[in-house]
Protein backbone atom coordinates (compact mmCIF):
# COMPACT_ATOMS: atom_id res chain seq x y z
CA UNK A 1 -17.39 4.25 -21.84
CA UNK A 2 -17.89 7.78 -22.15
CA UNK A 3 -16.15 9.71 -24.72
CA UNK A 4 -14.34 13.01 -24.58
CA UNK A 5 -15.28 15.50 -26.97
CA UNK A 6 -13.31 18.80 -27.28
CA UNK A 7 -13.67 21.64 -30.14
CA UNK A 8 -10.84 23.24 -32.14
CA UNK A 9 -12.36 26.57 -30.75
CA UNK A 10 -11.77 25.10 -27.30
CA UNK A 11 -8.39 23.40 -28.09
CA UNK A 12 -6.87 26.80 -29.74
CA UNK A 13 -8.35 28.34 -26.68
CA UNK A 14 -6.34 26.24 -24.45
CA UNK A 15 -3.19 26.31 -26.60
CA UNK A 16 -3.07 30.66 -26.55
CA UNK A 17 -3.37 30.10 -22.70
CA UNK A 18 -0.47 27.03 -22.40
CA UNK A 19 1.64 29.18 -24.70
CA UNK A 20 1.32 32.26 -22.48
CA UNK A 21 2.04 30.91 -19.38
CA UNK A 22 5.53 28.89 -21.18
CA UNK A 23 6.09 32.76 -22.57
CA UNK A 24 5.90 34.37 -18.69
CA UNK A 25 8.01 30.82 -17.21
CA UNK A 26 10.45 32.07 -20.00
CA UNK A 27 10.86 35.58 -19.26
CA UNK A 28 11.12 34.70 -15.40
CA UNK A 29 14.39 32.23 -16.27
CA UNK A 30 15.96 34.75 -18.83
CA UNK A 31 15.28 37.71 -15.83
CA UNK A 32 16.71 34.72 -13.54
CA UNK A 33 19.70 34.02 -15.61
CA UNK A 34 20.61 37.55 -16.12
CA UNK A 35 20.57 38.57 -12.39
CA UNK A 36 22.53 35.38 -11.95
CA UNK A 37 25.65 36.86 -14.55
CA UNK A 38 25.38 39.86 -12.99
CA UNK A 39 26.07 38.46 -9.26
CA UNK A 40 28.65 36.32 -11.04
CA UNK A 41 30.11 39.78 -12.56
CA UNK A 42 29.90 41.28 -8.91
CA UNK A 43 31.42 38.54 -7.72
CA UNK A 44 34.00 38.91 -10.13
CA UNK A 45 34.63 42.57 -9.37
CA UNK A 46 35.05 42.88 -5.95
CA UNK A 47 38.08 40.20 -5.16
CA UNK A 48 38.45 37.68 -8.19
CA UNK A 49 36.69 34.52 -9.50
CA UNK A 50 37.51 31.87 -7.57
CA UNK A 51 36.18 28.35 -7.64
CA UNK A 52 33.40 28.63 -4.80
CA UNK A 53 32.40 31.91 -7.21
CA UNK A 54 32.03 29.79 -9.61
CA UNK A 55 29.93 27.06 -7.93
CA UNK A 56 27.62 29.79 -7.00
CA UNK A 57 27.68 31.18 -10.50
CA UNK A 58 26.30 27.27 -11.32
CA UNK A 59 23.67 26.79 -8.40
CA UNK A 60 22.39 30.15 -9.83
CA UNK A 61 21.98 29.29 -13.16
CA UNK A 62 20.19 25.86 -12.49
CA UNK A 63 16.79 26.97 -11.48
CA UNK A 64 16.50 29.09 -14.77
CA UNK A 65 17.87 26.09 -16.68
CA UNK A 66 15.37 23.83 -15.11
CA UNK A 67 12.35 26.39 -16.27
CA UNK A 68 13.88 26.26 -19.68
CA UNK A 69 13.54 22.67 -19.98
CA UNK A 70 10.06 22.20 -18.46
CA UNK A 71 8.60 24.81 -21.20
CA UNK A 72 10.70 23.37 -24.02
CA UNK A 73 8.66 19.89 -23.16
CA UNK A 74 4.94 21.91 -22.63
CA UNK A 75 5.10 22.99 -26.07
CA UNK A 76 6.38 19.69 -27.60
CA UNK A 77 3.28 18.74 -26.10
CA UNK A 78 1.24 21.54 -27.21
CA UNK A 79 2.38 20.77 -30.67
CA UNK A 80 1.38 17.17 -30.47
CA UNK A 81 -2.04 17.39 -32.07
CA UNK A 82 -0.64 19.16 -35.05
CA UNK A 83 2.25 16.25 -35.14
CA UNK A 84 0.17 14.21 -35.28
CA UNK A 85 -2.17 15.75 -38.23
CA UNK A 86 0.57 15.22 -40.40
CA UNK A 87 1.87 11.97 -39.83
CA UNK A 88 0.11 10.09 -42.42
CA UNK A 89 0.90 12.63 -44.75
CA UNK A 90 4.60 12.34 -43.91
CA UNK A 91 4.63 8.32 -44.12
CA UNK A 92 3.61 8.44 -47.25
CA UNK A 93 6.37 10.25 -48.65
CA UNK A 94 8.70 8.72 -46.27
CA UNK A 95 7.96 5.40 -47.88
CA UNK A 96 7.88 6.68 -51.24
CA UNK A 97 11.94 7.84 -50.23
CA UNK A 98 12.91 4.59 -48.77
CA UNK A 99 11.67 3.09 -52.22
CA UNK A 100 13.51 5.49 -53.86
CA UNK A 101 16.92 4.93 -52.01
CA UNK A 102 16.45 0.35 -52.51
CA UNK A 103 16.29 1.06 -56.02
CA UNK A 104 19.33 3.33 -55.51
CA UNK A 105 21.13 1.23 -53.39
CA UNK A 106 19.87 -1.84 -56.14
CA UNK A 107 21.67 0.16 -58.83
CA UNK A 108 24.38 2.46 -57.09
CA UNK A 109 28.41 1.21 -56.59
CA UNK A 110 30.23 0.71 -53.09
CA UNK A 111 31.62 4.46 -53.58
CA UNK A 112 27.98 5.80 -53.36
CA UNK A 113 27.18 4.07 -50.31
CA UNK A 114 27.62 7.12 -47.96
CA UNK A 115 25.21 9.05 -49.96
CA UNK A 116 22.71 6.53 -49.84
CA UNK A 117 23.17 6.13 -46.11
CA UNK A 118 23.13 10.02 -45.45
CA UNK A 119 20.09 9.89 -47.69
CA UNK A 120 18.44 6.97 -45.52
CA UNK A 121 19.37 9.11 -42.37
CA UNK A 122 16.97 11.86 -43.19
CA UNK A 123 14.45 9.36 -43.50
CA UNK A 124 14.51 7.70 -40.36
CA UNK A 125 15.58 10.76 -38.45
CA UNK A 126 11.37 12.25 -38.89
CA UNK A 127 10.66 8.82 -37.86
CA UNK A 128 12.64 9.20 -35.14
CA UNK A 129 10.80 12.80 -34.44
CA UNK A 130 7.22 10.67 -34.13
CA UNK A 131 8.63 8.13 -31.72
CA UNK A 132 10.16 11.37 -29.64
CA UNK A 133 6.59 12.54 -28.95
CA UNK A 134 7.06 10.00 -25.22
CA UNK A 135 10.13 12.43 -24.18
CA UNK A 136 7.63 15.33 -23.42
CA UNK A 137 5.90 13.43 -21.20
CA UNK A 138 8.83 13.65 -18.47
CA UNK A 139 8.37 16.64 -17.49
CA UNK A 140 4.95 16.13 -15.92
CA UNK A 141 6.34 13.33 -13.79
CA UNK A 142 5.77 14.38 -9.87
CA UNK A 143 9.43 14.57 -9.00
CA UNK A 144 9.82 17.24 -11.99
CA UNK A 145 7.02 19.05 -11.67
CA UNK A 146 8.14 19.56 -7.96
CA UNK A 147 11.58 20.39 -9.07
CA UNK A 148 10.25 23.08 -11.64
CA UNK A 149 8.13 24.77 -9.10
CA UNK A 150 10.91 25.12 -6.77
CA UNK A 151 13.30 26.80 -9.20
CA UNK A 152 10.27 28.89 -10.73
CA UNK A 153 10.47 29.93 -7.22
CA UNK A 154 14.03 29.86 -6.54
CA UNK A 155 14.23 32.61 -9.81
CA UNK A 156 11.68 34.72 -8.21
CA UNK A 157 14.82 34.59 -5.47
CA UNK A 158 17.39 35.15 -7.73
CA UNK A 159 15.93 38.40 -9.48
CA UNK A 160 15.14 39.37 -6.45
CA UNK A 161 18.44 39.17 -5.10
CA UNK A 162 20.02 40.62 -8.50
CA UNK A 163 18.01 43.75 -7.65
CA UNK A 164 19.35 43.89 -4.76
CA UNK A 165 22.79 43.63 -5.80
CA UNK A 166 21.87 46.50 -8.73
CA UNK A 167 20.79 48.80 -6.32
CA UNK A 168 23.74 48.51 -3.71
CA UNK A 169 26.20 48.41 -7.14
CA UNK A 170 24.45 52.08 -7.77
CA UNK A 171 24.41 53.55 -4.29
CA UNK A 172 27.73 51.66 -3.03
């Protein structure tokens, strides 16, 4: 079996490059999102808001939603190898706390039990944070990697339609 070797140098090489392409995805959906309230707001100006105004007003906004999501999950994964750095660093003191709350809990009365329960919460909610590492991992299923080309695409669209709507708002 053959292993895989890869340098930090080439890892935080690869990580400036995943971040800028999430940063121009971003831009695109907030450009998106904005030329989609302002054909909503065009909408609304020239004869009312009525409901099919307002399931166009939706349509528009899901492709820069979609966008959103898909580079929310490509830096959770980007961040994985520093997750994962400190994971044995954070067990440690997560065990230390759980010892800390069973001699607590040992000692305490029934009135302190929500503190010790809020207090057991924090614990197992960065456990929880380790286990969510899987979740990123959705968005580079087929289906949603189709989906999020399509509505990188479909806000291309929509700005370009929102420019159009700008310009005939300033001429018209």
């Amino acid at each position: 079996m053959a292993r895989l070797t890869v340098s930090t140098a080439q890892l935080a090489s690869l990580e400036r490059t995943i971040r800028g392409f999430v940063r121009v995805l971003r831009r695109l959906a907030v450009a998106a999102a904005a030329f989609a309230a302002l054909i909503a707001l065009l909408l609304w100006h020239s004869g009312g808001f009525d409901g099919a105004d307002a399931v166009l007003t939706l349509l528009l906004l899901t492709p820069p939603a979609i966008v959103f999501f898909f580079t929310r999950g490509v830096l959770e994964l980007v961040s994985l190898p520093a997750r994962l750095q400190r994971v044995p660093a954070e067990s440690q003191e997560q065990i230390a706390e759980l010892g800390r709350i069973a001699g607590d809990a040992r000692a305490a009365k029934a009135r302190n039990a929500p503190f010790l329960l809020w207090r057991l919460r924090g614990t197992t909610g960065s456990l929880r944070d380790v286990a969510g590492i899987a979740f990123s991992y959705r968005v580079f299923t087929p289906a949603f990697l189709t989906a999020t080309a399509l509505s990188a695409l479909a806000c291309v669209a929509i700005v370009g339609a929102g420019l159009i709507a700008l310009v005939v708002v300033v001429l018209g």
